[in-house]
C-alpha atoms as a PDB file:
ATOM      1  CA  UNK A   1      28.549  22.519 -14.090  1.00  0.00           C
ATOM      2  CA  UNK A   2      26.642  21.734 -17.735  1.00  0.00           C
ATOM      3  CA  UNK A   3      22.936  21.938 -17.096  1.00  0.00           C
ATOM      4  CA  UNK A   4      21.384  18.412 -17.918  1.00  0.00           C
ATOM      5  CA  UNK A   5      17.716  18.388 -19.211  1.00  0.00           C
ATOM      6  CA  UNK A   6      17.030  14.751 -17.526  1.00  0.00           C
ATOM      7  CA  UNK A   7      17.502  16.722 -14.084  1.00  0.00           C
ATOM      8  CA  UNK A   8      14.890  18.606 -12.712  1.00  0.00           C
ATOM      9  CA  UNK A   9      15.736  22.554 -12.542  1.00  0.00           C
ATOM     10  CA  UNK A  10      14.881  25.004 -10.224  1.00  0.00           C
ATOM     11  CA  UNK A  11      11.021  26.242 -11.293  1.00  0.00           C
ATOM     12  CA  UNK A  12       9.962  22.456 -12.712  1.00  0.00           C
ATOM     13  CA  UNK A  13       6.547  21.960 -11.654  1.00  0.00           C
ATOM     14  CA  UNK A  14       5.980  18.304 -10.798  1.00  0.00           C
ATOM     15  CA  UNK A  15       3.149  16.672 -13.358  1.00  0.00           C
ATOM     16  CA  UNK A  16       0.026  14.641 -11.640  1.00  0.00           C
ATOM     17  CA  UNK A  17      -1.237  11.430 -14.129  1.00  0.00           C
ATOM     18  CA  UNK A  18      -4.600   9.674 -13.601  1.00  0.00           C
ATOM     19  CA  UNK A  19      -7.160   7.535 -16.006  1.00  0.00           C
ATOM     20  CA  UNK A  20     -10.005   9.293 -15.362  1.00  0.00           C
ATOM     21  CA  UNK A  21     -12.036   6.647 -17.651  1.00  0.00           C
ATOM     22  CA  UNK A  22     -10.788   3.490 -15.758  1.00  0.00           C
ATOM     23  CA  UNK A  23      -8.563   4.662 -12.525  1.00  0.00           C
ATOM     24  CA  UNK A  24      -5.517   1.929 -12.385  1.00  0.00           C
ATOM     25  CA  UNK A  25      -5.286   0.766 -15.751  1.00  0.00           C
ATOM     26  CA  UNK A  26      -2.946   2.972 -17.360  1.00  0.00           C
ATOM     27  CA  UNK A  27      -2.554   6.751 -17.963  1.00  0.00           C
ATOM     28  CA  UNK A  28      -4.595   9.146 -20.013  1.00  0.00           C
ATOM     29  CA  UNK A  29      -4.480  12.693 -18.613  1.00  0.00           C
ATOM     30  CA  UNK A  30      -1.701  14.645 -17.031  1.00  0.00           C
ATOM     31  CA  UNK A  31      -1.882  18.084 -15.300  1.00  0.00           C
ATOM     32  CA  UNK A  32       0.470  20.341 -13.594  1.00  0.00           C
ATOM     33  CA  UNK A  33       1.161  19.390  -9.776  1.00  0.00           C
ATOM     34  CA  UNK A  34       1.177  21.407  -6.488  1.00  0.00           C
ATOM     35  CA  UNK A  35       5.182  21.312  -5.930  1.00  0.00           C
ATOM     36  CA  UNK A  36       7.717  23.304  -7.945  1.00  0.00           C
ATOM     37  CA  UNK A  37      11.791  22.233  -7.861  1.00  0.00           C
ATOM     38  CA  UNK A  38      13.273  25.203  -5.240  1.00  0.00           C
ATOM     39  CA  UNK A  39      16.810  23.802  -5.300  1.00  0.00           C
ATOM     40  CA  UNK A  40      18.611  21.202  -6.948  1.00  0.00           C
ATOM     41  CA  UNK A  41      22.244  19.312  -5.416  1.00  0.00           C
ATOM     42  CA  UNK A  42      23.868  16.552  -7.354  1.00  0.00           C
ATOM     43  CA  UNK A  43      26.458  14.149  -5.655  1.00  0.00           C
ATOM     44  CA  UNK A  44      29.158  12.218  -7.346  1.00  0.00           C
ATOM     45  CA  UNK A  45      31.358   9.477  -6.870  1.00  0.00           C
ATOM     46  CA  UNK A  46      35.001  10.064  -7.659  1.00  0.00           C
ATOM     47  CA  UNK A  47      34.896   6.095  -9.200  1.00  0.00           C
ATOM     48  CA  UNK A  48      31.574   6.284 -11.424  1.00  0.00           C
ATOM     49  CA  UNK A  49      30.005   8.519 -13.696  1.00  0.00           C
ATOM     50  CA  UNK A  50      26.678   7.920 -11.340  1.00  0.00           C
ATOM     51  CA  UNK A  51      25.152  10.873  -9.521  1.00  0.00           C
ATOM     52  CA  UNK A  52      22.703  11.162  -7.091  1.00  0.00           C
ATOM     53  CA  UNK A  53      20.522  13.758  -7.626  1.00  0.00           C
ATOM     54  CA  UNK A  54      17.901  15.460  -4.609  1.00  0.00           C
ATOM     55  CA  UNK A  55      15.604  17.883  -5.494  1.00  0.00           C
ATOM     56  CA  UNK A  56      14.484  20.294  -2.766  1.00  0.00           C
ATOM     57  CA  UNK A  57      10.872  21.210  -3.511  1.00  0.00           C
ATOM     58  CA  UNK A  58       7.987  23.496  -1.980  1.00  0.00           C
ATOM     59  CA  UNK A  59       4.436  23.453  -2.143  1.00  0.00           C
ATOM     60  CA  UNK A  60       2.397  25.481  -4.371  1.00  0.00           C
ATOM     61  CA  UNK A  61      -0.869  24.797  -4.806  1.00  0.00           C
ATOM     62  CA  UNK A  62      -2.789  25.227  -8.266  1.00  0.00           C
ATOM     63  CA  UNK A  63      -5.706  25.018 -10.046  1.00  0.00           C
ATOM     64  CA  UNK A  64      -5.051  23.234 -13.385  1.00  0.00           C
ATOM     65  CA  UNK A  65      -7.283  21.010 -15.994  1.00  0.00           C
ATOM     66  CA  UNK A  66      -6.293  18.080 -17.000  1.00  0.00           C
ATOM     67  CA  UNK A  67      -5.094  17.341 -20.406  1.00  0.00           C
ATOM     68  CA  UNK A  68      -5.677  14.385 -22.883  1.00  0.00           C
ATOM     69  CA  UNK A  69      -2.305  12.774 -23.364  1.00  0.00           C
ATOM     70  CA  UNK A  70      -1.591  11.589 -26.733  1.00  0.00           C
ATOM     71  CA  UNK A  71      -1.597   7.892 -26.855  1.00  0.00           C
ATOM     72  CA  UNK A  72       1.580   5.651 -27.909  1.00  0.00           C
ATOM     73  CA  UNK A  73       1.910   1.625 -28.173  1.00  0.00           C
ATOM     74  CA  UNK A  74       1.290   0.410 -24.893  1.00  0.00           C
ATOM     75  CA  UNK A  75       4.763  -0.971 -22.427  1.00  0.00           C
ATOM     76  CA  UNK A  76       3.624  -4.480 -23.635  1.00  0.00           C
ATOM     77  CA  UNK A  77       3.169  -3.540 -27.598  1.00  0.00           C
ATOM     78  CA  UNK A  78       6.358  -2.238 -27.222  1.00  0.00           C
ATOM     79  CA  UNK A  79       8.399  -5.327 -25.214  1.00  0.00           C
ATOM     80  CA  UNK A  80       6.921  -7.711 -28.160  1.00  0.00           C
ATOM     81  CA  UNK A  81       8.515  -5.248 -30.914  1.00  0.00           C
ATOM     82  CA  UNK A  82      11.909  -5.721 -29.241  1.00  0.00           C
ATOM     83  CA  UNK A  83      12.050  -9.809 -28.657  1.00  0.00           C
END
């Protein structure tokens, strides 16, 4: 089976994303997160090209910073480009 890099893979760490200026109004800092992937199982249907993908994960606590993300057009800059 072709490894897919939209699916998570065994030893992805799952990412944590807050605004620490103004909780609940967007997203400015991510960090790493306290589970990591331990197994990954895909289903298909023998009629579609969907899948359903489960990831099997465990926890793993850590201590990690968080990190400025770099900034983009906001969701709604981005809808008024398209119409």
């Amino acid at each position: 089976m072709e490894e897919n890099p939209e699916i998570p893979q065994v030893g992805d760490k799952t990412r944590n994303y807050e605004n620490l200026s103004d909780p609940g109004n967007g997203v400015t800092h991510g960090k790493d997160g306290d589970w990591v992937v331990t197994r990954v199982q895909q289903f298909f249907a023998s009629d579609t090209e969907e899948r359903i993908v489960v990831c099997y994960c465990s926890y793993q606590p850590v201590t990690s910073d968080w990190e400025v993300l770099q900034q983009s057009e906001s969701v709604n800059q981005m809808l008024a480009t398209v119409e």
